[in-house]
C-alpha atoms as a PDB file:
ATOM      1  CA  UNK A   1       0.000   0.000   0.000  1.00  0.00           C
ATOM      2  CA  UNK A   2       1.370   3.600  -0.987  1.00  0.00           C
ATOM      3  CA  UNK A   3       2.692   5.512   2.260  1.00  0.00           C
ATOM      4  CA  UNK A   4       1.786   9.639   2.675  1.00  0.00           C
ATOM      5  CA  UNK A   5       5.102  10.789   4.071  1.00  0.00           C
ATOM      6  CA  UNK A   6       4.600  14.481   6.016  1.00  0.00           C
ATOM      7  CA  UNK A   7       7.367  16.581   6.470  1.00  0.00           C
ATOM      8  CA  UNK A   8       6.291  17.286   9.680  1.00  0.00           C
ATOM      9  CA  UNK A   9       8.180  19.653  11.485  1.00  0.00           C
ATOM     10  CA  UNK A  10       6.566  22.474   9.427  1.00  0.00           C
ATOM     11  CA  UNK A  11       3.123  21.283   8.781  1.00  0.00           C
ATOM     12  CA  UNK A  12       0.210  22.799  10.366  1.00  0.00           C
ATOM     13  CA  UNK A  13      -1.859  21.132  13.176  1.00  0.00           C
ATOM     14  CA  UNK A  14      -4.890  20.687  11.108  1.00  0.00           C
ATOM     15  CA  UNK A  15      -3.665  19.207   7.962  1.00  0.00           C
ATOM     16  CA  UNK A  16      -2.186  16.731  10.662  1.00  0.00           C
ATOM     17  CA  UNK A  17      -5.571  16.294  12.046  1.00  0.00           C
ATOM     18  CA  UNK A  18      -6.916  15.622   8.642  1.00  0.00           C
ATOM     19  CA  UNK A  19      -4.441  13.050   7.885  1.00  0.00           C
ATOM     20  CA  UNK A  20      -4.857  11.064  11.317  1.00  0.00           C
ATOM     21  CA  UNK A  21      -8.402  10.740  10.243  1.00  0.00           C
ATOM     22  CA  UNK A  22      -8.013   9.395   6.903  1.00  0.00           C
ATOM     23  CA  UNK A  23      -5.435   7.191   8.152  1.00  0.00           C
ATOM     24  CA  UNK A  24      -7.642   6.006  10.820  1.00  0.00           C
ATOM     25  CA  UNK A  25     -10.590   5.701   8.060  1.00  0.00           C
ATOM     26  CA  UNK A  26      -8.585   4.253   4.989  1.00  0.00           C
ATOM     27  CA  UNK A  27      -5.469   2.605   6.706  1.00  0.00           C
ATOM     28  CA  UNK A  28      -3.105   4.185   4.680  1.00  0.00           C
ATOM     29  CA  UNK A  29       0.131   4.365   6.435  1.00  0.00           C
ATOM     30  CA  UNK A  30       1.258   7.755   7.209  1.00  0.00           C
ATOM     31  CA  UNK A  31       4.793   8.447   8.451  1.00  0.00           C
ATOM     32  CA  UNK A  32       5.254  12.261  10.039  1.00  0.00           C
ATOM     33  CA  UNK A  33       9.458  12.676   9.858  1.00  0.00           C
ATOM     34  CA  UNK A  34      10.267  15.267  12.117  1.00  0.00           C
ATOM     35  CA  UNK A  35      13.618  16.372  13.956  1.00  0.00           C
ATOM     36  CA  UNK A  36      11.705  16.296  17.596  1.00  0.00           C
ATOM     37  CA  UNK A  37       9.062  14.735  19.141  1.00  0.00           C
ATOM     38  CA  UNK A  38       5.421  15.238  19.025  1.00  0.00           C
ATOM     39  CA  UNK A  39       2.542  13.296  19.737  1.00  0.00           C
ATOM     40  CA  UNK A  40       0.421  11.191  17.539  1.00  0.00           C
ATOM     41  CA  UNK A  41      -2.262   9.878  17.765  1.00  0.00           C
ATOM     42  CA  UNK A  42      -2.881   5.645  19.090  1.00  0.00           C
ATOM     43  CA  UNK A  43      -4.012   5.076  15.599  1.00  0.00           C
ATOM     44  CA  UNK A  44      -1.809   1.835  14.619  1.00  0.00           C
ATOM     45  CA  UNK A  45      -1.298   2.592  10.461  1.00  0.00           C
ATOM     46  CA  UNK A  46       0.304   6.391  12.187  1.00  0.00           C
ATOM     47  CA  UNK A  47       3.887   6.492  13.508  1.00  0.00           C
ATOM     48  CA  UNK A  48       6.300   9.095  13.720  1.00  0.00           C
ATOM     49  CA  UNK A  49       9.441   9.021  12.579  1.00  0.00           C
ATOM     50  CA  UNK A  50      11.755  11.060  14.496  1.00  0.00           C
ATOM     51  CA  UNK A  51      15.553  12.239  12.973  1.00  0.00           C
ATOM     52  CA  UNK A  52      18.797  13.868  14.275  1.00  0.00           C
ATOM     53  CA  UNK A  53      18.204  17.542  13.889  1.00  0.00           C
ATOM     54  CA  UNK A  54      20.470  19.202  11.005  1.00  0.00           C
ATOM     55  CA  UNK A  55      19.921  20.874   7.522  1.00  0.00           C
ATOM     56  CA  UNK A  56      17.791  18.909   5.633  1.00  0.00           C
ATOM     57  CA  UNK A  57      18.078  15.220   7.579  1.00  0.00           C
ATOM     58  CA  UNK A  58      13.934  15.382   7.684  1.00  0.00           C
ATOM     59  CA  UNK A  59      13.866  15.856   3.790  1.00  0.00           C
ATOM     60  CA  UNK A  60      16.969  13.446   2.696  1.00  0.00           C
ATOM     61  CA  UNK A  61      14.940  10.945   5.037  1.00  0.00           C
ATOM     62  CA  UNK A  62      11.968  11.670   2.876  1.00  0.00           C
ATOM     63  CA  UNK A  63      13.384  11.832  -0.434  1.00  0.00           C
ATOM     64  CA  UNK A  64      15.121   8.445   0.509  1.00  0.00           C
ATOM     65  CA  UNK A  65      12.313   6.302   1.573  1.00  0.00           C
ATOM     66  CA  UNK A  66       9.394   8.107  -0.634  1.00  0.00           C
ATOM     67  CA  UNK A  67       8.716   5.667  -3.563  1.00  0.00           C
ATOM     68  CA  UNK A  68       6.333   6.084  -6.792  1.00  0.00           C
ATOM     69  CA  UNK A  69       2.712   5.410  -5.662  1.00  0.00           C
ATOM     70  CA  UNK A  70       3.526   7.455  -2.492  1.00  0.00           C
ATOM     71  CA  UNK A  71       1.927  10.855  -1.445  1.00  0.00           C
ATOM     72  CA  UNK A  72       4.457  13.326   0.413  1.00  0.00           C
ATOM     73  CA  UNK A  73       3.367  16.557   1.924  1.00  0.00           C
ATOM     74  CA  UNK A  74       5.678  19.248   1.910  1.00  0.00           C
ATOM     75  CA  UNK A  75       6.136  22.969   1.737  1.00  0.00           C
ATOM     76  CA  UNK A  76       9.476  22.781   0.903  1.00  0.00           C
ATOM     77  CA  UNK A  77      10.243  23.334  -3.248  1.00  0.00           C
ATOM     78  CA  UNK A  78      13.445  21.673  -3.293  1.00  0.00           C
ATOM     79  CA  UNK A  79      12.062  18.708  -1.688  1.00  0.00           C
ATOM     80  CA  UNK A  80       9.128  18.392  -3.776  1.00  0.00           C
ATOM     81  CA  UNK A  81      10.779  18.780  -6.450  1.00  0.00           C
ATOM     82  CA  UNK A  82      12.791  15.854  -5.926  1.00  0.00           C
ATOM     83  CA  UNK A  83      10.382  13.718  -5.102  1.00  0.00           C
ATOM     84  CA  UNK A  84       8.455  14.537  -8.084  1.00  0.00           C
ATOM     85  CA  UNK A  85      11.253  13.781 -10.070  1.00  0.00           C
ATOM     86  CA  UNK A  86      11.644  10.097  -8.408  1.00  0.00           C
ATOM     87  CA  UNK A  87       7.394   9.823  -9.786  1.00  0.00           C
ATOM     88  CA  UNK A  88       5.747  10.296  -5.924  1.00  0.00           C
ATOM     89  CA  UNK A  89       2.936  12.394  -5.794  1.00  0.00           C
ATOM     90  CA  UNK A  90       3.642  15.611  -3.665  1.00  0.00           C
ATOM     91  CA  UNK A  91       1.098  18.693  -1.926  1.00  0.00           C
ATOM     92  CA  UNK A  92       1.718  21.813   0.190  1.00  0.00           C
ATOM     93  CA  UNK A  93      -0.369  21.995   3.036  1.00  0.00           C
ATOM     94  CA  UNK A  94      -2.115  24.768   1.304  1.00  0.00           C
ATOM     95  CA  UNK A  95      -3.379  22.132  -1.384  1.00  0.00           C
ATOM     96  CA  UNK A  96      -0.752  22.647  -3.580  1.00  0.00           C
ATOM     97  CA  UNK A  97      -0.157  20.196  -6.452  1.00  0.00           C
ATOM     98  CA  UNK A  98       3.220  19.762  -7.244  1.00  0.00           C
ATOM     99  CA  UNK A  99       3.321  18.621 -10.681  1.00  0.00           C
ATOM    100  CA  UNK A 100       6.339  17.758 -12.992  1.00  0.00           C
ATOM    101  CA  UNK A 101       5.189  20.347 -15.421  1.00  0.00           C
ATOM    102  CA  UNK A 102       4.905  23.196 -12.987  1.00  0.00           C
ATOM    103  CA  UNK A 103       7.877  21.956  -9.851  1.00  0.00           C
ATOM    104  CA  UNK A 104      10.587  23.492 -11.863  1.00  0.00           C
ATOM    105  CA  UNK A 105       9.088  27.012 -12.629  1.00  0.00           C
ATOM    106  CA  UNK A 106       8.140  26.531  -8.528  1.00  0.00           C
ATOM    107  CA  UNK A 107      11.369  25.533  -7.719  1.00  0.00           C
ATOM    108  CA  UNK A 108      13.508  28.395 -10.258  1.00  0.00           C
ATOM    109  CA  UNK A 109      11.087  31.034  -8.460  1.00  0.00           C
ATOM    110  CA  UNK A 110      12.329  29.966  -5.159  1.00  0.00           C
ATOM    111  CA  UNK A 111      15.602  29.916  -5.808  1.00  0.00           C
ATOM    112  CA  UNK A 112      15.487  33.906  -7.662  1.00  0.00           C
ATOM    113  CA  UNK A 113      13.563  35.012  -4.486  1.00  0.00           C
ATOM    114  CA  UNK A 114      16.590  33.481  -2.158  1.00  0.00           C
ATOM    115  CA  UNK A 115      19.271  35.014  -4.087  1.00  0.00           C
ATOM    116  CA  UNK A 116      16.965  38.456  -4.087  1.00  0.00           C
ATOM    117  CA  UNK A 117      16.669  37.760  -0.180  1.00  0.00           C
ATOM    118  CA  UNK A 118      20.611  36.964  -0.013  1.00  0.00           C
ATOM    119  CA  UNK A 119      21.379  40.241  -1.478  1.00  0.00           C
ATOM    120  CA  UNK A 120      19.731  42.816   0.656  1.00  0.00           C
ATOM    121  CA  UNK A 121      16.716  43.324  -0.844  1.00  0.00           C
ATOM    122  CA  UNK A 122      13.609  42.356   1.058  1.00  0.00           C
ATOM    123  CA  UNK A 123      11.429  40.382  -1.208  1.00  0.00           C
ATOM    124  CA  UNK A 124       7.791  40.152   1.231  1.00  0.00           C
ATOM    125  CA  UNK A 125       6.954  38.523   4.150  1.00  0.00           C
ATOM    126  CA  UNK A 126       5.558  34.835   4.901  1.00  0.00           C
ATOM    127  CA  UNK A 127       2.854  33.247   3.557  1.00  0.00           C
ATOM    128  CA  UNK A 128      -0.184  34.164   5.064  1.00  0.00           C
ATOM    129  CA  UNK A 129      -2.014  31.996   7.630  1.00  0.00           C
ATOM    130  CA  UNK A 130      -3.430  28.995   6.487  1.00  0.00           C
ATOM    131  CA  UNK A 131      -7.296  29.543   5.962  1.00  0.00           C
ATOM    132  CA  UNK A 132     -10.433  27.560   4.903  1.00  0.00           C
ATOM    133  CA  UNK A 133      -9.930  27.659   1.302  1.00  0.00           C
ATOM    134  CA  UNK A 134      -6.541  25.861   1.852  1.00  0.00           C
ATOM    135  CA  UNK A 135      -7.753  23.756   3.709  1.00  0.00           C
ATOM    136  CA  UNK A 136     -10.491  22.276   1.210  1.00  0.00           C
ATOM    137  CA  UNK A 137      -7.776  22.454  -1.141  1.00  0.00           C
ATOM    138  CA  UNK A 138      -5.689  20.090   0.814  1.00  0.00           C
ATOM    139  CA  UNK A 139      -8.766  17.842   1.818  1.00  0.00           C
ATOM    140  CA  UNK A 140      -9.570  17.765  -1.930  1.00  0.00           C
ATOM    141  CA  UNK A 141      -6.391  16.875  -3.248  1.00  0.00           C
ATOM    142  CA  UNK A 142      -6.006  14.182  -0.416  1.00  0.00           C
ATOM    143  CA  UNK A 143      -9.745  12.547  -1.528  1.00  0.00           C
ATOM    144  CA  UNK A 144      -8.506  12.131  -4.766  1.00  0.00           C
ATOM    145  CA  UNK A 145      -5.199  10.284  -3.802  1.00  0.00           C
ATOM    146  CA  UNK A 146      -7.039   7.679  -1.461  1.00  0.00           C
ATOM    147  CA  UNK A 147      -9.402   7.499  -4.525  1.00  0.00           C
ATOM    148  CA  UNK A 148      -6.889   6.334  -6.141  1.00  0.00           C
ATOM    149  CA  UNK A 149      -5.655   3.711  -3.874  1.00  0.00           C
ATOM    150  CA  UNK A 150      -9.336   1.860  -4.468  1.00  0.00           C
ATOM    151  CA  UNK A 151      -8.075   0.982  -8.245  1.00  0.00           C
ATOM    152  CA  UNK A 152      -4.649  -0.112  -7.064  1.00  0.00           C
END
């Protein structure tokens, strides 16, 4: 069965809510990869998955283990765009579809801003806070992977 793989240090509360309870519905296994604790819930397809803290261990872990079939949520371009590479499915939190025609443009827009940010000039703030829309957006894209897994 495909895993969802959560990048979880970064991920809001309620997509994490969201997940437990398809996980808990569907039985797909979920792994949250995070450099610290947290709790989850007693739901036994669940389980974090806890690394050394450093640069990037969360997202090598990730981009290791993710295989084609597999769902990973992420905020993070560069990650995203590797696993889209490998052929795993990947969304933001926000409900972001990270396709193979669109990662790169993502990914060479992330990478201008940086080198804006790197060089003095300030280039916005955050994103804003998550809201309802994104959250649909998220739920929708979600529904339509565990659709999926029915015709596997």
């Amino acid at each position: 069965m495909p895993t969802i793989w959560v990048d979880a240090d970064a991920c809001p509360v309620v997509v994490k809510d969201i997940l437990f309870r398809a996980s808990r519905r569907t039985g797909v296994p979920v792994r949250l990869v995070a450099n610290h604790f947290m709790n989850v819930p007693n739901i036994p397809s669940v389980r974090l998955v806890q690394v050394s803290s450093g640069f990037d261990v969360a997202d090598n872990l990730i981009a290791q283990q993710a295989q084609p079939g597999d769902l990973v949520i992420t905020s993070d371009i560069p990650l995203a765009a590797e696993v889209v590479d490998k052929g795993v499915k990947a969304i933001s939190p926000r409900g972001e579809h990270h396709a193979p025609d669109t990662i790169r443009q993502r990914l060479n827009m992330r990478d201008f801003l940086e080198t804006m940010r790197s060089s003095g000039v300030e280039v916005g703030g955050g994103p804003p806070k998550l809201n309802q829309a994104d959250r649909q957006a998220f739920a929708r894209h979600l529904d339509q992977f565990l659709a999926g897994l029915d015709r596997i």
